[in-house]
C-alpha atoms as a PDB file:
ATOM      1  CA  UNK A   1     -18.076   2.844  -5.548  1.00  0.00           C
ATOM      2  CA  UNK A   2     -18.185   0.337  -2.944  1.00  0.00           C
ATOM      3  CA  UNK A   3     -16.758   1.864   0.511  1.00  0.00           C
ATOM      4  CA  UNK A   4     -15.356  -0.787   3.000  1.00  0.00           C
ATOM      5  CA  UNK A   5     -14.664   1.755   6.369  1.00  0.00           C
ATOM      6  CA  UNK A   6     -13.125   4.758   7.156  1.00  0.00           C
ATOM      7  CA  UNK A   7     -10.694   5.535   9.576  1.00  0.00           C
ATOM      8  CA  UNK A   8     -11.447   9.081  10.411  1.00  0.00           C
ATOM      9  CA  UNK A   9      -7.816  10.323  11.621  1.00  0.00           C
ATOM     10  CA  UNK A  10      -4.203   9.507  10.948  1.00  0.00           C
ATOM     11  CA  UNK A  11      -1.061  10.903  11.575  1.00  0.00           C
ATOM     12  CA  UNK A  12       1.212   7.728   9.554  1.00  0.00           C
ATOM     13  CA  UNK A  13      -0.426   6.699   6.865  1.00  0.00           C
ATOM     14  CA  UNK A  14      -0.032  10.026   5.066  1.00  0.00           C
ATOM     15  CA  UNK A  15       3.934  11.216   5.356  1.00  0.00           C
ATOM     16  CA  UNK A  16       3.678  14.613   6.778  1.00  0.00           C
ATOM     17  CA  UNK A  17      -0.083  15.205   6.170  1.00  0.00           C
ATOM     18  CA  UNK A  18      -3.112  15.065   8.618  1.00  0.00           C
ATOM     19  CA  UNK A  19      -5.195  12.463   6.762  1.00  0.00           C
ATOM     20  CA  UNK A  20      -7.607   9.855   6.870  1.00  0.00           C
ATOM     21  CA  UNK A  21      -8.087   6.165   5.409  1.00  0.00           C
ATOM     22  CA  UNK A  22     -10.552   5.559   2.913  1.00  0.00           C
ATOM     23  CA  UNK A  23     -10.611   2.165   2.166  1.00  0.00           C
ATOM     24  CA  UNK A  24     -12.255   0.084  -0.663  1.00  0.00           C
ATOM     25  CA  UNK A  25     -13.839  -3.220  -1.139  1.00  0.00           C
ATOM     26  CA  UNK A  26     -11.653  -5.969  -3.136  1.00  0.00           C
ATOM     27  CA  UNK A  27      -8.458  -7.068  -4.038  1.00  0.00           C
ATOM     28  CA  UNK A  28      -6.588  -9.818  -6.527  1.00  0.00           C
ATOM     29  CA  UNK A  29      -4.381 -10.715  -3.990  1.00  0.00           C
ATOM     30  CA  UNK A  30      -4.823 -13.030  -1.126  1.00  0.00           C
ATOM     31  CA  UNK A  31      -1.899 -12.287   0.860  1.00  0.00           C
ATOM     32  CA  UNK A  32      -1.494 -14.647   3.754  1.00  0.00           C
ATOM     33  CA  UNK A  33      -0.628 -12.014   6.211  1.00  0.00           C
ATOM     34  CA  UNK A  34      -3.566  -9.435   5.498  1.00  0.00           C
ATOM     35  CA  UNK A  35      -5.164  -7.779   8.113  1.00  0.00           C
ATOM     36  CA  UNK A  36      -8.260  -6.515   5.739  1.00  0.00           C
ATOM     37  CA  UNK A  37      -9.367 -10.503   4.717  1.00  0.00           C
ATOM     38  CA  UNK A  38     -13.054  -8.853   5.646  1.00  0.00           C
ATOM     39  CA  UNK A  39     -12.871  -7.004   2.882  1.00  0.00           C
ATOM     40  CA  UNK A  40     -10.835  -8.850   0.462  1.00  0.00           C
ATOM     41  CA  UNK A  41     -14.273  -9.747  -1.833  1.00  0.00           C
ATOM     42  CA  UNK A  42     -17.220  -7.525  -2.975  1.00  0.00           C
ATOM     43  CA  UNK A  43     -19.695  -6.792  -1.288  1.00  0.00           C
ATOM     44  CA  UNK A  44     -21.979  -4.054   0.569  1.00  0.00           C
ATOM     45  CA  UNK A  45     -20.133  -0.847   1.760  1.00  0.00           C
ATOM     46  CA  UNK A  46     -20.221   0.137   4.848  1.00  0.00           C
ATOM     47  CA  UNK A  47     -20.697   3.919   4.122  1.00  0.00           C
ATOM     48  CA  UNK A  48     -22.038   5.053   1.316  1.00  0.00           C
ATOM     49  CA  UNK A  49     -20.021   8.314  -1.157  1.00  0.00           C
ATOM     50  CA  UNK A  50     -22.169  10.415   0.111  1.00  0.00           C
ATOM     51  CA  UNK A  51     -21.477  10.000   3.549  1.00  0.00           C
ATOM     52  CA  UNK A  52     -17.789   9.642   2.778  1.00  0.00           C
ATOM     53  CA  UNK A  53     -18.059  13.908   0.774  1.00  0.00           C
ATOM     54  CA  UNK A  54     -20.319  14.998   3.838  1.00  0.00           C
ATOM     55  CA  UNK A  55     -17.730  14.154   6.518  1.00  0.00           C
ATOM     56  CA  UNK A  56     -14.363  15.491   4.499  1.00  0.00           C
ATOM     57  CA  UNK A  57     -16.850  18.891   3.642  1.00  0.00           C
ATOM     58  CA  UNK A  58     -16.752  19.272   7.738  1.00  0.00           C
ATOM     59  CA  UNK A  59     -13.274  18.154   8.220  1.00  0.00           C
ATOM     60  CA  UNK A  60     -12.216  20.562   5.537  1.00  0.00           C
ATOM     61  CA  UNK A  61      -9.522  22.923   7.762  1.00  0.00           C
ATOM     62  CA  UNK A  62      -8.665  19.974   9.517  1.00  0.00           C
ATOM     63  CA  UNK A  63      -7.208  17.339   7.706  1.00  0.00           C
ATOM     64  CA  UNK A  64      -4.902  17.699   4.943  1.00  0.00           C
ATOM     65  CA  UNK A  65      -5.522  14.303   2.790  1.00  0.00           C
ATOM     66  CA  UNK A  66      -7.284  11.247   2.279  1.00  0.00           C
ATOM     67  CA  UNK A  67      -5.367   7.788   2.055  1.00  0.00           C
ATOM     68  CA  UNK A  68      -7.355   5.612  -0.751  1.00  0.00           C
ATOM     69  CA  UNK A  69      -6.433   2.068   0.347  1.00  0.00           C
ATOM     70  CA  UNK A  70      -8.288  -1.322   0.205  1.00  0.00           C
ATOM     71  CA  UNK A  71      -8.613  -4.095  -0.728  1.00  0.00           C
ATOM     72  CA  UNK A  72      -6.451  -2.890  -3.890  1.00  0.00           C
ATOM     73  CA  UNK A  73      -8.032   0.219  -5.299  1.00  0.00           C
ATOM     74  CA  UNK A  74      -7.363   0.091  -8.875  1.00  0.00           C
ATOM     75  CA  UNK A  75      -9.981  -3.038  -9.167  1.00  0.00           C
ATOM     76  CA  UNK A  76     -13.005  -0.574  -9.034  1.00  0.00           C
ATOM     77  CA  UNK A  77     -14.131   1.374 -12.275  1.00  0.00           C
ATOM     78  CA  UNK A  78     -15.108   4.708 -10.045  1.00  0.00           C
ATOM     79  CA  UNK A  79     -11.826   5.294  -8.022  1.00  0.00           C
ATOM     80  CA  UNK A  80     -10.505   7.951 -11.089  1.00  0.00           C
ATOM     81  CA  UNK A  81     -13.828   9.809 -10.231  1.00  0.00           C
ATOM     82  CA  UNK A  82     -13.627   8.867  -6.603  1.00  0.00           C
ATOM     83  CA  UNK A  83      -9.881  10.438  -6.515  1.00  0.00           C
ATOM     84  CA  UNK A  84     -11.256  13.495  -9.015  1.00  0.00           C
ATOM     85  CA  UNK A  85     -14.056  14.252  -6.274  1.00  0.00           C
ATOM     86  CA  UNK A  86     -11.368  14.610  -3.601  1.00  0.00           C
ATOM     87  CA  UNK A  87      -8.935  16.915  -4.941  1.00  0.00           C
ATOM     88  CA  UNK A  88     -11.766  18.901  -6.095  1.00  0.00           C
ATOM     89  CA  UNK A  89     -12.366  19.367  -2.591  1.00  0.00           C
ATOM     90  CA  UNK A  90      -8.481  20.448  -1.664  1.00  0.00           C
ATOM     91  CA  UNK A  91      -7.368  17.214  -0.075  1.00  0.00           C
ATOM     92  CA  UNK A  92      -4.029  15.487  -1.271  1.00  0.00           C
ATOM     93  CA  UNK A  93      -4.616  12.226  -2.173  1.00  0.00           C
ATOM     94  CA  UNK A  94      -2.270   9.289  -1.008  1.00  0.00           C
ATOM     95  CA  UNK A  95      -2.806   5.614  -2.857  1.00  0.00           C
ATOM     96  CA  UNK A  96      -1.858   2.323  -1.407  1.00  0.00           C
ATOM     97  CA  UNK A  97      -1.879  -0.216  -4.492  1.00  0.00           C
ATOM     98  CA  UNK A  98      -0.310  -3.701  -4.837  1.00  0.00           C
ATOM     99  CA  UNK A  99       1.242  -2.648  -8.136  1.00  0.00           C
ATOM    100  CA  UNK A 100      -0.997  -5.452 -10.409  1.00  0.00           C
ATOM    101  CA  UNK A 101      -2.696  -2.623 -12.554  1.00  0.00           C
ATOM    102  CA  UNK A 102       0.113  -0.327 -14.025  1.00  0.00           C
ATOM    103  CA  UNK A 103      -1.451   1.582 -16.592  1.00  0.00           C
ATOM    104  CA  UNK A 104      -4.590   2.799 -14.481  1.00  0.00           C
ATOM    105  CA  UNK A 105      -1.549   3.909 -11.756  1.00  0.00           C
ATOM    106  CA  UNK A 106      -0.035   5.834 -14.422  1.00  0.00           C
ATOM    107  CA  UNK A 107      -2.624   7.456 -15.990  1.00  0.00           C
ATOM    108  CA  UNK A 108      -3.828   8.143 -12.356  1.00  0.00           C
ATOM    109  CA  UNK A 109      -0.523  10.060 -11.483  1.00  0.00           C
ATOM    110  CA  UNK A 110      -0.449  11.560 -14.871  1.00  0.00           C
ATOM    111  CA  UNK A 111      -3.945  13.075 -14.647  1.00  0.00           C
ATOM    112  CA  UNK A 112      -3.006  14.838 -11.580  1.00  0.00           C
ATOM    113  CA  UNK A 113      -4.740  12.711  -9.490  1.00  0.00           C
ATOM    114  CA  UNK A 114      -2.432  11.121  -6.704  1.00  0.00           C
ATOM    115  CA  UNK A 115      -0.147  12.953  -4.828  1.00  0.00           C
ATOM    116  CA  UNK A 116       1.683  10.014  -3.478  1.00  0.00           C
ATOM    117  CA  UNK A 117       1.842   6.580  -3.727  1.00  0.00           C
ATOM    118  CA  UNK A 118       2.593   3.580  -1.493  1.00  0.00           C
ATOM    119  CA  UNK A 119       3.009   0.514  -3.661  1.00  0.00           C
ATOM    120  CA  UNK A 120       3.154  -3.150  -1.687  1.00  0.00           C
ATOM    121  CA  UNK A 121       5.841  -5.487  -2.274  1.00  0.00           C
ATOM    122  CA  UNK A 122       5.234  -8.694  -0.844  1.00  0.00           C
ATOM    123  CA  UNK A 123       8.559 -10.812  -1.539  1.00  0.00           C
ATOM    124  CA  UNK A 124      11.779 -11.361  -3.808  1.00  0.00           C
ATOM    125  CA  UNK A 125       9.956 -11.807  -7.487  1.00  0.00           C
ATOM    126  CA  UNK A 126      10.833 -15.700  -6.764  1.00  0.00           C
ATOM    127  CA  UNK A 127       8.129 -16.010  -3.892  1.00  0.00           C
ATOM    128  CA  UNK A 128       5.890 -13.701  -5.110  1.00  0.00           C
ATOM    129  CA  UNK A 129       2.724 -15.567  -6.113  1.00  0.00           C
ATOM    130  CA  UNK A 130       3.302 -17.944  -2.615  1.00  0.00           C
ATOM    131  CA  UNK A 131       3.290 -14.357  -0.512  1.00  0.00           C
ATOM    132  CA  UNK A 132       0.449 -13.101  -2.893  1.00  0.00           C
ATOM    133  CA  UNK A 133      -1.560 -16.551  -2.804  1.00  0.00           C
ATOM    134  CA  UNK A 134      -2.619 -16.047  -6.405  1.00  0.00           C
ATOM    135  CA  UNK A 135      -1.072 -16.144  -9.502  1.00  0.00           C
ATOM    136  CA  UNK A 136       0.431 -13.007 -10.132  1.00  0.00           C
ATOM    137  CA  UNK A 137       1.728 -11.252 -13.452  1.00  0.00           C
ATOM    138  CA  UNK A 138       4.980 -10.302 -12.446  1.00  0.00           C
ATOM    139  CA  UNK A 139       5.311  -7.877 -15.717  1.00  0.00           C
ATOM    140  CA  UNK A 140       2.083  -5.480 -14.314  1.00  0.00           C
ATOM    141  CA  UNK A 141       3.966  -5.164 -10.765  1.00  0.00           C
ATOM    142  CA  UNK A 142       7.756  -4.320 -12.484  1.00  0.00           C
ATOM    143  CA  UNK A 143       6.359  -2.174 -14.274  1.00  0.00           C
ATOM    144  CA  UNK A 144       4.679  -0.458 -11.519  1.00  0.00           C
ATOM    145  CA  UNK A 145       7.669  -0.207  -9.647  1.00  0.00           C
ATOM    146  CA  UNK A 146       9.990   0.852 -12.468  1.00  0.00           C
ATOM    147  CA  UNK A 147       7.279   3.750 -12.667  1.00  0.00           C
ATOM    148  CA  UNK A 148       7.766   4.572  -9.595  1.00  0.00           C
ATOM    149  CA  UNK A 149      11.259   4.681  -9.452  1.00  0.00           C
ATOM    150  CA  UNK A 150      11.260   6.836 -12.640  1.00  0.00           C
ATOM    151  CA  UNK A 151      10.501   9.504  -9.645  1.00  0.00           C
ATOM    152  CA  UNK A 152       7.511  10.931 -11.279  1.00  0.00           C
ATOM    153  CA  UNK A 153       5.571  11.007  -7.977  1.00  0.00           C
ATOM    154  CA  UNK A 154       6.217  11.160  -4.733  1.00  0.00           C
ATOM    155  CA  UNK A 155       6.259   7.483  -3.419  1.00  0.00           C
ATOM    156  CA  UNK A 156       7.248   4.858  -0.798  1.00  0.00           C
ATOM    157  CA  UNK A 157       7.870   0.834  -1.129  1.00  0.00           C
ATOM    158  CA  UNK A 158       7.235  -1.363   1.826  1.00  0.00           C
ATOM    159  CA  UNK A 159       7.338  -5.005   2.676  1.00  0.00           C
ATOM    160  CA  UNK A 160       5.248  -6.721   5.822  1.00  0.00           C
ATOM    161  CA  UNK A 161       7.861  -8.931   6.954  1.00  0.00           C
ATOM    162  CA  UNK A 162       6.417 -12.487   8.291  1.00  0.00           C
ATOM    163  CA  UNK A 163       9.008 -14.882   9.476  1.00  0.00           C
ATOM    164  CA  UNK A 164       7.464 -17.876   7.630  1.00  0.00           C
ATOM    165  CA  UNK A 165       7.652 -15.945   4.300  1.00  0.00           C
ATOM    166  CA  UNK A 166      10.962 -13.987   3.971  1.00  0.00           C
ATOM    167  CA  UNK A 167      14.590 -14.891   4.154  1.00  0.00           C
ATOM    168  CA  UNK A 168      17.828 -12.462   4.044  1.00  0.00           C
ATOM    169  CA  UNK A 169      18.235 -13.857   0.505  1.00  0.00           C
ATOM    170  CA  UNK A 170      14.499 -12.346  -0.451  1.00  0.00           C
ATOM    171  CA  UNK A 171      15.761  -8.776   0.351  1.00  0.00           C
ATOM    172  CA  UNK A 172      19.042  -9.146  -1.126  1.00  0.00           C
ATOM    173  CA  UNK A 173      16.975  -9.831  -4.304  1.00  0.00           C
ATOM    174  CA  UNK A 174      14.446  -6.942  -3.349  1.00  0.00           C
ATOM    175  CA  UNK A 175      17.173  -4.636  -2.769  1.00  0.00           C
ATOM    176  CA  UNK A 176      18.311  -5.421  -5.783  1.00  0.00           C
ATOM    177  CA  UNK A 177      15.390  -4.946  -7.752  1.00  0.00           C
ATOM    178  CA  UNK A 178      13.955  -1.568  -6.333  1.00  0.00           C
ATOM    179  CA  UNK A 179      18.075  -0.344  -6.605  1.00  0.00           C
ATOM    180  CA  UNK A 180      18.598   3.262  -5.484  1.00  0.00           C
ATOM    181  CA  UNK A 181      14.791   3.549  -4.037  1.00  0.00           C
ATOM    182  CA  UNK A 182      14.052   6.757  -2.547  1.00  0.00           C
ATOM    183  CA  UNK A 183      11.604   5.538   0.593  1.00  0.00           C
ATOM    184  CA  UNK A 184      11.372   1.737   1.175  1.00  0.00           C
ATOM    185  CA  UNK A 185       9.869   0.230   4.422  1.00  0.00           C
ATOM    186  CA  UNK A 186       9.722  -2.986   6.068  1.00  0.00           C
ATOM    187  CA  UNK A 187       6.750  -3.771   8.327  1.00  0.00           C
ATOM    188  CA  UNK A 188       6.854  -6.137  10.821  1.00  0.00           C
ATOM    189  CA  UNK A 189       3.944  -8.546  10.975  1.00  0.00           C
ATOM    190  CA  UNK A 190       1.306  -8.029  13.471  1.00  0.00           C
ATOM    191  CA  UNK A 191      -0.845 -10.782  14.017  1.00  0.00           C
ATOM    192  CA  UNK A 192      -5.019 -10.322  14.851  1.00  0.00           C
ATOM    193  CA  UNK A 193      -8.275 -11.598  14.664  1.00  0.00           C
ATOM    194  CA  UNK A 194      -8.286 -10.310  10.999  1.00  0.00           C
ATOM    195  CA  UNK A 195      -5.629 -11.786   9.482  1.00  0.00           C
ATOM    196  CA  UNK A 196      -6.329 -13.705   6.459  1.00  0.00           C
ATOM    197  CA  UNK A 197      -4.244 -17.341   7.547  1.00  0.00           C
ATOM    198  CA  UNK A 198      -3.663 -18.378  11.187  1.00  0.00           C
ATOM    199  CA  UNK A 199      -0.039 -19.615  11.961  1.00  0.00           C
ATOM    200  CA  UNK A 200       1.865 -16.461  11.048  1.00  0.00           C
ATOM    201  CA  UNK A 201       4.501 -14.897  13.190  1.00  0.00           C
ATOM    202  CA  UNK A 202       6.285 -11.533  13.427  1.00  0.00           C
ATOM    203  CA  UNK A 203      10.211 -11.533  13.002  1.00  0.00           C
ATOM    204  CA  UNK A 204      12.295 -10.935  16.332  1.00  0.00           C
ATOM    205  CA  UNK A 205      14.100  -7.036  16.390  1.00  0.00           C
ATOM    206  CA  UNK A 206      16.978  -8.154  15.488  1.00  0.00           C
ATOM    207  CA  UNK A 207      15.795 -10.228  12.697  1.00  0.00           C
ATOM    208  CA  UNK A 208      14.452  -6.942  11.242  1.00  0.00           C
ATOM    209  CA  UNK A 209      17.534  -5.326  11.529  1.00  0.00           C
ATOM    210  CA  UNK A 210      19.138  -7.920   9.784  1.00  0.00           C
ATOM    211  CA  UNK A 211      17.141  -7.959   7.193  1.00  0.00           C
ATOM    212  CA  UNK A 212      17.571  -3.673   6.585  1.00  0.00           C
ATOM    213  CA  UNK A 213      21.334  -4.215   6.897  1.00  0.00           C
ATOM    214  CA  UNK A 214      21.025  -6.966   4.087  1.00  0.00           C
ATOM    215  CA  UNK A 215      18.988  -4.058   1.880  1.00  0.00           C
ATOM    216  CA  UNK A 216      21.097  -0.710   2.341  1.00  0.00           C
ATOM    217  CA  UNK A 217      24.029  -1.851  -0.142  1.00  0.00           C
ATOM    218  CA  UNK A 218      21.064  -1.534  -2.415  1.00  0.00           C
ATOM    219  CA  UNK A 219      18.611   0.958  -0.888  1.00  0.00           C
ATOM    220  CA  UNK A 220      20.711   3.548   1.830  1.00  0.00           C
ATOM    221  CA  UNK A 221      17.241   5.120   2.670  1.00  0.00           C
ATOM    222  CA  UNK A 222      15.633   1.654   3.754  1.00  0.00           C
ATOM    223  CA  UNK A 223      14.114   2.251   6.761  1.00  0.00           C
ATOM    224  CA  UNK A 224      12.185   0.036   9.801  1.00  0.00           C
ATOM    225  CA  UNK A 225       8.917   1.457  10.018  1.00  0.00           C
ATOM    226  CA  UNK A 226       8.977   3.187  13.017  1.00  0.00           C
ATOM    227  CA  UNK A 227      12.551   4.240  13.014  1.00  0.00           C
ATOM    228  CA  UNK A 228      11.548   7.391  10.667  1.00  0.00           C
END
């Protein structure tokens, strides 16, 4: 189990939960507009498993759950046992996936294992692979949203809006896919040092607003992160 960082303490990432962020080294995607490029391939953890059960032991009381995000999870063999280990301990466990690996997210929620799930979508299923920056297997990630929307587990979709990737026509055709979703998000762009490609820009407010008007024929619960 290769452990990127911790972030010790949030009150977002989690809905309604005290939690922190474990997150893990590598992903298939190479989304333009990533803030985690650093650790995007494998590599050397920062913090070893052990150091990772020792501080959740002491913060046991304090925090509620643990946020398993990356990089893209599901790419490492251990996370099942990684995911076992902390709701051994009591914590409720919140994944972040890109939706590429389907049956290891099922079997995941099925086992018990995941108390909530936030899956990525990065575009309309027409841009996909340019917003991914890989080739992508567009039948893995309907199918992980179609699980999802089954409403087997507790779950959220969001979308990091960058005004050089997405159009109003890319959420009519997201709304229209993910139909009737219970939580869906959109995430404006924030631009850093760590962003994967240089050149990016966030969308004005009222481009964002736009853009949630253009989804709640589809989706009445879409929401502007932030406005929750």
């Amino acid at each position: 189990m290769t452990i990127a960082g911790l972030q010790k303490t949030t009150l977002l990432d989690f809905p309604g939960k005290v939690a922190c962020t474990v997150f893990l080294r590598g992903c298939n995607f190479r989304c333009p507009f990533c803030q985690n490029g650093e650790i995007l391939e494998s590599g050397e953890g920062d913090i070893t498993e052990e150091e990772l059960f020792s501080f959740l032991t002491k913060r046991k009381g304090i925090l509620d759950g643990v946020c398993v995000s990356g990089g893209e999870p599901l790419l490492q063999a251990d996370t099942p046992a990684l995911l076992q280990k902390l709701k051994s301990l009591g914590y409720a466990v919140k994944l972040d996936t890109n939706g590429a690996f389907p049956a290891r997210l099922k079997q995941l929620c099925r086992d018990g294992l995941v108390d909530f799930v936030a899956m990525d979508i990065e575009n309309s299923p027409q841009k996909y692979e340019k917003t991914a920056g890989v080739k992508v297997n567009m039948d893995a990630v309907f199918e992980s949203a179609s699980f999802l929307l089954s409403g087997k587990t507790p779950y959220e979709f969001r979308t990091t809006v960058v005004k050089e990737l997405h159009t109003g026509e890319d959420f009519v055709r997201i709304g229209q896919w993910l139909r009737g979703a219970n939580r869906y998000f959109l995430q404006n762009f924030r631009d850093s040092d760590a962003v994967l490609c240089k050149g990016l820009s966030p969308c004005s407010d009222a481009q964002m607003q736009a853009f949630k008007q253009l989804l709640l024929p589809f989706i009445p619960h879409a929401l502007i992160r932030g406005e929750e």
